[in-house]
PDB file of N, CA and C in Angstrom:
ATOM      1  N   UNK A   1       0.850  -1.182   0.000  1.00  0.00           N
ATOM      2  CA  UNK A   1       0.000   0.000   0.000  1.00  0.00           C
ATOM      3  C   UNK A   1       0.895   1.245   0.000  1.00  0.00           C
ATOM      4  N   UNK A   2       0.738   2.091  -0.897  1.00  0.00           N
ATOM      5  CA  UNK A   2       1.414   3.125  -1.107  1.00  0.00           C
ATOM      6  C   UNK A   2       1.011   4.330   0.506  1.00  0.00           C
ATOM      7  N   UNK A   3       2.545   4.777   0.806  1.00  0.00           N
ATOM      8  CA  UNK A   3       1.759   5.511   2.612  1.00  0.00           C
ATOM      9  C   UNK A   3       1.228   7.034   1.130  1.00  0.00           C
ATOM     10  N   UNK A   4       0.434   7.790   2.199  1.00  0.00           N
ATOM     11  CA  UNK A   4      -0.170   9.029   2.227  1.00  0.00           C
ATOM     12  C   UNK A   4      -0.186   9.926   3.174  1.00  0.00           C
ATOM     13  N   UNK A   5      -1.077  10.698   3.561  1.00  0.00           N
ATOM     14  CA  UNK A   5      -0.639  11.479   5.059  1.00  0.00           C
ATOM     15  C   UNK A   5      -1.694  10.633   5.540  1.00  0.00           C
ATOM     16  N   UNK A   6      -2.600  10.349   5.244  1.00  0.00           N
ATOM     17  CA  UNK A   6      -3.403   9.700   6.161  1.00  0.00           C
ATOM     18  C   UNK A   6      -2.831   8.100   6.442  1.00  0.00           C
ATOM     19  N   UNK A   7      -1.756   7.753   6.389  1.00  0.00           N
ATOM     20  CA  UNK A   7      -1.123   6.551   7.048  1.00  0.00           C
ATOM     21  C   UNK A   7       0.211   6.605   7.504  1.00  0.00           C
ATOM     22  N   UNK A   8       0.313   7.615   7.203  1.00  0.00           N
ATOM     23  CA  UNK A   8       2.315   7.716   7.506  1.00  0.00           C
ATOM     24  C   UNK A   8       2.548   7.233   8.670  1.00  0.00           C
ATOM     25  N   UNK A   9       1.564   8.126   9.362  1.00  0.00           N
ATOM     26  CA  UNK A   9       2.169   7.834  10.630  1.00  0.00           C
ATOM     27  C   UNK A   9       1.964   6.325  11.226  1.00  0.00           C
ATOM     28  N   UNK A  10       0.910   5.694  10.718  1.00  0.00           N
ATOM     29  CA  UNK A  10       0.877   4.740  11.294  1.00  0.00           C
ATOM     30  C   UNK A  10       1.557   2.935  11.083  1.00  0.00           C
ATOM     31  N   UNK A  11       2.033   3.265   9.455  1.00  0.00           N
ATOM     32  CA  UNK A  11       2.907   3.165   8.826  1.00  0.00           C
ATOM     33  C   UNK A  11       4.703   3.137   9.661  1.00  0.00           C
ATOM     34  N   UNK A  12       4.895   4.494   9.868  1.00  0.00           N
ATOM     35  CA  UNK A  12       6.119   4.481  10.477  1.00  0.00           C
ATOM     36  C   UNK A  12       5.828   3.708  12.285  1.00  0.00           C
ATOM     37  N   UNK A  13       4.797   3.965  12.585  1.00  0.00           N
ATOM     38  CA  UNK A  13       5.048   3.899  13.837  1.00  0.00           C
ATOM     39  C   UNK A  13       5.181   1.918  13.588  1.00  0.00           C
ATOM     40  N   UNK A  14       4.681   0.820  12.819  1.00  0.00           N
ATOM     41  CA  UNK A  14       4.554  -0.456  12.420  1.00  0.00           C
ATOM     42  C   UNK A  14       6.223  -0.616  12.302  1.00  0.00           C
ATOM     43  N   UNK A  15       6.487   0.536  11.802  1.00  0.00           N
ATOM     44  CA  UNK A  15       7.994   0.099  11.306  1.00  0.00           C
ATOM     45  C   UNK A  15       8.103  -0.174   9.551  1.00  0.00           C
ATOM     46  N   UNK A  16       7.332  -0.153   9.473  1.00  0.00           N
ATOM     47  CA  UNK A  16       7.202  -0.322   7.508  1.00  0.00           C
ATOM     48  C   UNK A  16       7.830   1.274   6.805  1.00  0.00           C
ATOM     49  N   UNK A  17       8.298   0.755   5.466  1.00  0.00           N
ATOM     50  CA  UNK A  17       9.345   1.817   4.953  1.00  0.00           C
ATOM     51  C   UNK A  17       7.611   2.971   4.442  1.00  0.00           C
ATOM     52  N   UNK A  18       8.271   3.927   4.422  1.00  0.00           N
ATOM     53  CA  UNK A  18       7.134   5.153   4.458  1.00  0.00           C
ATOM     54  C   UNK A  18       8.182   6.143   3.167  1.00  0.00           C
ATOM     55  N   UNK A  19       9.659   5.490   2.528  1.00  0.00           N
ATOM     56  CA  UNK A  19      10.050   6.644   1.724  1.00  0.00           C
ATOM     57  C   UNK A  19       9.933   6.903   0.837  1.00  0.00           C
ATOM     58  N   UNK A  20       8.402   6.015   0.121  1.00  0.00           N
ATOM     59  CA  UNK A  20       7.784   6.668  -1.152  1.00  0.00           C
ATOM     60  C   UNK A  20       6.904   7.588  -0.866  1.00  0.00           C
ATOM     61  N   UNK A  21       6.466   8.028   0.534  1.00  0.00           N
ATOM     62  CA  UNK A  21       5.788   9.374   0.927  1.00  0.00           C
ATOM     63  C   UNK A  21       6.488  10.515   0.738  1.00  0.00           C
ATOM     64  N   UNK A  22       8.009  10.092  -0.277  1.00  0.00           N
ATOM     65  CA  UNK A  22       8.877  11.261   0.240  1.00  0.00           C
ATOM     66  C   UNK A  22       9.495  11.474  -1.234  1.00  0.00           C
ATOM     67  N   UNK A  23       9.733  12.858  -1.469  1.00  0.00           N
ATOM     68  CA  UNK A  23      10.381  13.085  -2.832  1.00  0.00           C
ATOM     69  C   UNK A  23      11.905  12.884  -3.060  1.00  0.00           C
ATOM     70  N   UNK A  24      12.664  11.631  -2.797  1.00  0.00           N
ATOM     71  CA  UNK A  24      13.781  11.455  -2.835  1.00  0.00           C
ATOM     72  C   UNK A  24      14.758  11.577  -4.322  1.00  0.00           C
ATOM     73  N   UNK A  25      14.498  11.776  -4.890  1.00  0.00           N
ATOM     74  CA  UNK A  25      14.892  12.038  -6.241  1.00  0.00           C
ATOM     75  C   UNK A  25      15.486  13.051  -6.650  1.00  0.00           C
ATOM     76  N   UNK A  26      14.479  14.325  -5.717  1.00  0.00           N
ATOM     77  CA  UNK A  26      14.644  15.689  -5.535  1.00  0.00           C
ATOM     78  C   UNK A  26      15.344  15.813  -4.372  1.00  0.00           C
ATOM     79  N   UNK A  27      16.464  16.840  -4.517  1.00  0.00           N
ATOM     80  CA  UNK A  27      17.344  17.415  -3.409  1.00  0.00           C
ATOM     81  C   UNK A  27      17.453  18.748  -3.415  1.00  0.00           C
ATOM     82  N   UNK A  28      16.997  18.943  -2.244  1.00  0.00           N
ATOM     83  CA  UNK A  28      16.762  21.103  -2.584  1.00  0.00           C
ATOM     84  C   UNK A  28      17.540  21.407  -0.957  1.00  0.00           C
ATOM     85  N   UNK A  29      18.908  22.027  -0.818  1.00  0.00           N
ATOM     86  CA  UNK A  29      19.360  22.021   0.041  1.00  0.00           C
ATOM     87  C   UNK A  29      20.264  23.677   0.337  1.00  0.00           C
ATOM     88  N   UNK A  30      20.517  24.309   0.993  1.00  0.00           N
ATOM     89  CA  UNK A  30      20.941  25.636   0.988  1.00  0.00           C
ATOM     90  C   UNK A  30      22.416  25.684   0.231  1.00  0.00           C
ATOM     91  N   UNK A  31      23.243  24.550  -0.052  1.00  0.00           N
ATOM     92  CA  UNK A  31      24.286  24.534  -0.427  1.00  0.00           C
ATOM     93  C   UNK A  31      23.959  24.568  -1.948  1.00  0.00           C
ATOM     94  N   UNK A  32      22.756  23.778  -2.257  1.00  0.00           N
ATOM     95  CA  UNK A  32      22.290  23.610  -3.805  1.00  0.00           C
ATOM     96  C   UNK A  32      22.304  24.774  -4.062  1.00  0.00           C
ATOM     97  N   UNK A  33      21.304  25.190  -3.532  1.00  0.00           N
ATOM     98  CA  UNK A  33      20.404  26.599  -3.859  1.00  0.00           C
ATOM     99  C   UNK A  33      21.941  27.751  -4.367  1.00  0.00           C
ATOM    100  N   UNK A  34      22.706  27.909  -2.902  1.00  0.00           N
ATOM    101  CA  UNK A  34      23.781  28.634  -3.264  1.00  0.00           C
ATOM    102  C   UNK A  34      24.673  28.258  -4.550  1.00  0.00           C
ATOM    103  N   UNK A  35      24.762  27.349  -5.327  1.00  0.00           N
ATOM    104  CA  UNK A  35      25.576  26.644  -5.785  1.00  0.00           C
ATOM    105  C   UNK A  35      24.869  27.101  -7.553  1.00  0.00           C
ATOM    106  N   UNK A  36      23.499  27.301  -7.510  1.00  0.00           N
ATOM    107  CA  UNK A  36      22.451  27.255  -8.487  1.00  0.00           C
ATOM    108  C   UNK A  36      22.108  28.881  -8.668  1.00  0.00           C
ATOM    109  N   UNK A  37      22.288  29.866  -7.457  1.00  0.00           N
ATOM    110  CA  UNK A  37      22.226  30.738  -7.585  1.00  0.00           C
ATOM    111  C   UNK A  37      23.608  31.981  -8.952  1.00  0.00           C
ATOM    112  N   UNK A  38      24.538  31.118  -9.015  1.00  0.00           N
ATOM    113  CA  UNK A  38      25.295  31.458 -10.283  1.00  0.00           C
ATOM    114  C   UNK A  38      24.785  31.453 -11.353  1.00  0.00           C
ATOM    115  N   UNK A  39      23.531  30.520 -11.400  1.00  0.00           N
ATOM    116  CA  UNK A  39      23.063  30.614 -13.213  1.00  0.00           C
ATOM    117  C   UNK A  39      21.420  30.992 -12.845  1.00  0.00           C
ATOM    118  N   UNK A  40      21.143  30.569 -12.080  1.00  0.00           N
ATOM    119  CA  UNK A  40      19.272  31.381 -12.237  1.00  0.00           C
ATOM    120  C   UNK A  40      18.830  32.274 -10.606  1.00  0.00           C
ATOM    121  N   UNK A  41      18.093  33.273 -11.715  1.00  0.00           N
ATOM    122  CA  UNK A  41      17.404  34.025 -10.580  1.00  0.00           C
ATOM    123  C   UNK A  41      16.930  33.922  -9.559  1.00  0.00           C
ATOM    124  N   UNK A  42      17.627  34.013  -8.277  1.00  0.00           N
ATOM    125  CA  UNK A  42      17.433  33.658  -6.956  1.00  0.00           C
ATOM    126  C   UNK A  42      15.995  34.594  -6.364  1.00  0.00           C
ATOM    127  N   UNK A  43      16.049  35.611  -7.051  1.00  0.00           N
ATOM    128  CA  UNK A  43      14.754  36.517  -6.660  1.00  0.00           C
ATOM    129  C   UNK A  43      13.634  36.298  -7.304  1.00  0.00           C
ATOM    130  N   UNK A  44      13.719  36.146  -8.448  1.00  0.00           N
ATOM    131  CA  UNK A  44      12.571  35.550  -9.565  1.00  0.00           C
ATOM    132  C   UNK A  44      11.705  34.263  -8.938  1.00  0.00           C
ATOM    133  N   UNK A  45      13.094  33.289  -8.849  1.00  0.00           N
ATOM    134  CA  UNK A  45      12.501  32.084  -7.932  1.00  0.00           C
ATOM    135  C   UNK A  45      11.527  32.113  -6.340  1.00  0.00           C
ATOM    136  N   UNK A  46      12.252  32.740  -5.615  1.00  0.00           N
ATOM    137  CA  UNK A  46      11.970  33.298  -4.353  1.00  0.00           C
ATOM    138  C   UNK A  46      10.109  33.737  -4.150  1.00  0.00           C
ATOM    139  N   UNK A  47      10.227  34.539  -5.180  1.00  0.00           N
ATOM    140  CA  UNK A  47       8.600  34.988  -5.719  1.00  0.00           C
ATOM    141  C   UNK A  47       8.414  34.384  -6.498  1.00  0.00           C
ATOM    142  N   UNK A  48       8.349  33.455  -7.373  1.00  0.00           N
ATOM    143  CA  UNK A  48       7.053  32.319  -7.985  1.00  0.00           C
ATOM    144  C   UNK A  48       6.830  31.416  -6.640  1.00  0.00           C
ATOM    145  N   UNK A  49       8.002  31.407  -5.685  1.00  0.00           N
ATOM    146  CA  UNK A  49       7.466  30.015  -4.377  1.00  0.00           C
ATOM    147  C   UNK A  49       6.823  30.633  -3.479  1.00  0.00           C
ATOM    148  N   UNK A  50       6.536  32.204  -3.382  1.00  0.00           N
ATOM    149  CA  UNK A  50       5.779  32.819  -2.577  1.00  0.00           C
ATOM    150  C   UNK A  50       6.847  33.084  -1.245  1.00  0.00           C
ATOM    151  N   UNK A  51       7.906  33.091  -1.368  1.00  0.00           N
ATOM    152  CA  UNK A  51       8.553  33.726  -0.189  1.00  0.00           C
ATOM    153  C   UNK A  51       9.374  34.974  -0.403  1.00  0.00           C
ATOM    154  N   UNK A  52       9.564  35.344   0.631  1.00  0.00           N
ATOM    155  CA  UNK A  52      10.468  36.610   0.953  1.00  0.00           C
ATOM    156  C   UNK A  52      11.984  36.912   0.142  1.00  0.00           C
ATOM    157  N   UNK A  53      12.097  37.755  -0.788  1.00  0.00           N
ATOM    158  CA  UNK A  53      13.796  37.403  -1.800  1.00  0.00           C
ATOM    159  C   UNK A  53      14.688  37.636  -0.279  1.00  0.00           C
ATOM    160  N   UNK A  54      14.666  38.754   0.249  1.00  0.00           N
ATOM    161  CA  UNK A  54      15.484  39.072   1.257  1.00  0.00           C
ATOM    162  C   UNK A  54      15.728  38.189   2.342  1.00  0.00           C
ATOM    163  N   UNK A  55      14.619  37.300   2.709  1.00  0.00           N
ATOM    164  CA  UNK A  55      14.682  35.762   3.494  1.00  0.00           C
ATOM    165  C   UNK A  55      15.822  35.040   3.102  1.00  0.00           C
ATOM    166  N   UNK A  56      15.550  34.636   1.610  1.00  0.00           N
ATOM    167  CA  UNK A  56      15.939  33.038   0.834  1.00  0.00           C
ATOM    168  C   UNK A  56      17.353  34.027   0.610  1.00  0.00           C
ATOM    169  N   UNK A  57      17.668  35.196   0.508  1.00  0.00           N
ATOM    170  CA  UNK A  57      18.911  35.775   0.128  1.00  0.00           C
ATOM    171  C   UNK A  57      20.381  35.394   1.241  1.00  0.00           C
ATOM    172  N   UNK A  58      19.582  35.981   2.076  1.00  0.00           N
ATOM    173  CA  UNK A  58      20.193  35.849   3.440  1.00  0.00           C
ATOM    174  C   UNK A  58      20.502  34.668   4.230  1.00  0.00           C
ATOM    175  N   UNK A  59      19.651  33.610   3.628  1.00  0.00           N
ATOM    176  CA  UNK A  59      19.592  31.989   4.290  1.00  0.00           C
ATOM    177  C   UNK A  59      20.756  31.745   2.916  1.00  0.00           C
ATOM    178  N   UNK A  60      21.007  32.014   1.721  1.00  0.00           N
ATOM    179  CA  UNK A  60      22.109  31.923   1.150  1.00  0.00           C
ATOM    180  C   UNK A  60      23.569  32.402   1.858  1.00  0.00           C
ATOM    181  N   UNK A  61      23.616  33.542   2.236  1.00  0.00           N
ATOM    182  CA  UNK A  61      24.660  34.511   2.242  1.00  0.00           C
ATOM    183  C   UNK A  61      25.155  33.488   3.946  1.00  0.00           C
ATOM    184  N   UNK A  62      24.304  33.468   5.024  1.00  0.00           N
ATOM    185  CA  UNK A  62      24.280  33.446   5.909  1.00  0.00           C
ATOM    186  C   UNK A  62      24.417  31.722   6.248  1.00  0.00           C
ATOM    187  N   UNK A  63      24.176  31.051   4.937  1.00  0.00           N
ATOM    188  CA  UNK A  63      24.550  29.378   4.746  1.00  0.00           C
ATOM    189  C   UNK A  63      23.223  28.715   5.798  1.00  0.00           C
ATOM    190  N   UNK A  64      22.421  29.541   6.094  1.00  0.00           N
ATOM    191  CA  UNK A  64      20.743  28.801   6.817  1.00  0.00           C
ATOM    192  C   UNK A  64      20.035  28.051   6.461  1.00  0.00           C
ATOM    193  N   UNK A  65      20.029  26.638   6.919  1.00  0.00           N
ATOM    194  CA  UNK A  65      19.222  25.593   6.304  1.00  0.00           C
ATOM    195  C   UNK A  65      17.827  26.389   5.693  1.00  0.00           C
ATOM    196  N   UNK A  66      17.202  25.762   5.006  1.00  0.00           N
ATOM    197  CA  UNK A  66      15.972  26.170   4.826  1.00  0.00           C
ATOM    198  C   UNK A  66      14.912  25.068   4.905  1.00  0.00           C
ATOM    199  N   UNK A  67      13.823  25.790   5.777  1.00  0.00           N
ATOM    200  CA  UNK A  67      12.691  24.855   6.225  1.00  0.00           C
ATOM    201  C   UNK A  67      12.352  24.091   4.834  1.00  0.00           C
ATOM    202  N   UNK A  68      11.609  23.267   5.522  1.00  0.00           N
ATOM    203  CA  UNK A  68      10.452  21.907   4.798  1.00  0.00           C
ATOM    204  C   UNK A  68       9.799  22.498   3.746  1.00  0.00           C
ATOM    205  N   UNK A  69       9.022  24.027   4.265  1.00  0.00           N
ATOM    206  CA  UNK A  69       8.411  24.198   3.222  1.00  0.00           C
ATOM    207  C   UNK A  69       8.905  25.105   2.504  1.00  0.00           C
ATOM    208  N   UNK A  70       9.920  25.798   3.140  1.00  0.00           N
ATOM    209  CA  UNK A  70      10.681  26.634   1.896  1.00  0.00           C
ATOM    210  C   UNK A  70      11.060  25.065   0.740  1.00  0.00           C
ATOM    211  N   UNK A  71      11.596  24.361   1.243  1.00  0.00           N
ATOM    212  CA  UNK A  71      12.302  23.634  -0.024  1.00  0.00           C
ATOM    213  C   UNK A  71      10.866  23.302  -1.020  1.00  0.00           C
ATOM    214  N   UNK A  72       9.687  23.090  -0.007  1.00  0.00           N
ATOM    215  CA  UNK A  72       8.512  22.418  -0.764  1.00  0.00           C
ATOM    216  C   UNK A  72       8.633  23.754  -1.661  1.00  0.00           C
ATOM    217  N   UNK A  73       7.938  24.536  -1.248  1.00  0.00           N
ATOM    218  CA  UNK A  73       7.480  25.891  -2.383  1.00  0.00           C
ATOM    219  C   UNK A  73       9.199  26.273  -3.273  1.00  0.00           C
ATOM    220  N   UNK A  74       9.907  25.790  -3.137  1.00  0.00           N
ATOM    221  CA  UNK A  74      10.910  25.901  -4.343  1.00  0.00           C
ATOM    222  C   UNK A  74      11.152  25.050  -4.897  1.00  0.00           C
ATOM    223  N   UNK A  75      11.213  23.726  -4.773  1.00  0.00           N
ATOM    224  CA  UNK A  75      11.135  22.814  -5.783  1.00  0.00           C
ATOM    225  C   UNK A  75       9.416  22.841  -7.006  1.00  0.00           C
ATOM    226  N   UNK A  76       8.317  23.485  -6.046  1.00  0.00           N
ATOM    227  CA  UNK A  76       7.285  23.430  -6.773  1.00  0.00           C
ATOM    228  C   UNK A  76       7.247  24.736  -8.158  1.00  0.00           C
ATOM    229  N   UNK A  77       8.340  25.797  -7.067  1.00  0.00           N
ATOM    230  CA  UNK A  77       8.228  26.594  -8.303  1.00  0.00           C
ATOM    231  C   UNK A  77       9.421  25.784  -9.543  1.00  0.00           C
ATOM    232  N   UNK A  78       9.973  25.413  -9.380  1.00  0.00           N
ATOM    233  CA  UNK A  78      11.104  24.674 -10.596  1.00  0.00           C
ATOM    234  C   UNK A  78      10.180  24.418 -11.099  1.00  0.00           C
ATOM    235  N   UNK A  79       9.592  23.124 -10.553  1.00  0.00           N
ATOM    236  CA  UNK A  79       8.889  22.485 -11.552  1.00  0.00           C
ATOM    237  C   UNK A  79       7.549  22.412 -12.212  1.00  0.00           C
ATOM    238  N   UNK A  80       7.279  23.969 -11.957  1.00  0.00           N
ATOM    239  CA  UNK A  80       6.258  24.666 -13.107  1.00  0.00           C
ATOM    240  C   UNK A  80       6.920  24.987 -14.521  1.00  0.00           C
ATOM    241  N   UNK A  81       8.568  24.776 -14.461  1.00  0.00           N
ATOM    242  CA  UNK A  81       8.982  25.409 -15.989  1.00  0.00           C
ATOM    243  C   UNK A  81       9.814  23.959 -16.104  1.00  0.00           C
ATOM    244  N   UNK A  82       9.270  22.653 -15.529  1.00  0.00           N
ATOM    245  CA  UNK A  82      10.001  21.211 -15.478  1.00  0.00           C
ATOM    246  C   UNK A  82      11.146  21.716 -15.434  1.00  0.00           C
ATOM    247  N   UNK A  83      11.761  21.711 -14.228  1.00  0.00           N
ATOM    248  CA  UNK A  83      13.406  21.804 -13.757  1.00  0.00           C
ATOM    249  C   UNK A  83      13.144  20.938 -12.600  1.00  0.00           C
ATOM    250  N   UNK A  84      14.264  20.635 -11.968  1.00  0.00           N
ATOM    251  CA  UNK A  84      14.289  19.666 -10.918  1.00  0.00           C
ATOM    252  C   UNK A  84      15.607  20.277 -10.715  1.00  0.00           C
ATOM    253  N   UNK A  85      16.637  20.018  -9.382  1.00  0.00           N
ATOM    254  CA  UNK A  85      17.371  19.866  -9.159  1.00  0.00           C
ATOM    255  C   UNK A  85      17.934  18.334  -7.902  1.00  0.00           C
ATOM    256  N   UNK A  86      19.266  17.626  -8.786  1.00  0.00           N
ATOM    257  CA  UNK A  86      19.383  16.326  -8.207  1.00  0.00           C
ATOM    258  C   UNK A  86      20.787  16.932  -7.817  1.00  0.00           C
ATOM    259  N   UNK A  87      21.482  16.187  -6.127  1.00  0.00           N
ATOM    260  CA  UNK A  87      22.656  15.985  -6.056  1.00  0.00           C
ATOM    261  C   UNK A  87      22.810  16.832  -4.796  1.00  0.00           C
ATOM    262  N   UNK A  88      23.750  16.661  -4.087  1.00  0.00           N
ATOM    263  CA  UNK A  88      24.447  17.344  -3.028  1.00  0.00           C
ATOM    264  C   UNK A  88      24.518  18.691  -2.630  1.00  0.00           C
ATOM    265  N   UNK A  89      24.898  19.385  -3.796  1.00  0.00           N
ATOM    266  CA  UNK A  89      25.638  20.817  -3.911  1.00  0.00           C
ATOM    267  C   UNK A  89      26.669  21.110  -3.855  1.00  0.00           C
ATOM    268  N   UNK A  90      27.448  19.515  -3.740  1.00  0.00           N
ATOM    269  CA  UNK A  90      28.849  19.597  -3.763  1.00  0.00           C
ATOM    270  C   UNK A  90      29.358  20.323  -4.813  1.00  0.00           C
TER     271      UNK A  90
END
């Protein structure tokens, strides 16, 4: 059975794997972001995901993880123009 939110938890709590509830494919991480910010618009992006440029600027400059849903609302804005980003940020 594929988990959802309405089983995750109960799912994890069984002990059964739950990491197709999870977008592992996709890696959206502050090192990426910084790393990605050389070739596309860090402010452009910032506002299609609905957050603050001066936030996501500063969580660059300042090397600040970025929350759950910052990464959610920036991977969602990528992939309104199909971009993804895969890999470390090494």
């Amino acid at each position: 059975m594929k988990t959802n939110s309405a089983n995750l938890e109960h799912k994890f709590d069984n002990g059964d794997d739950v990491l197709d509830f999870f977008e592992t494919e996709v890696i959206l991480n502050i090192e990426r972001l910084s790393q990605l910010s050389e070739i596309i618009n860090i402010s452009a992006l910032a506002r299609k995901a609905g957050l603050k440029v001066q936030t996501l600027q500063g969580k660059i400059r300042r090397k600040t993880p970025l929350s759950g849903s910052e990464i959610k609302a920036l991977i969602a804005a990528l992939k309104q123009y199909n971009l993804t980003t895969v890999g470390s940020g090494r």
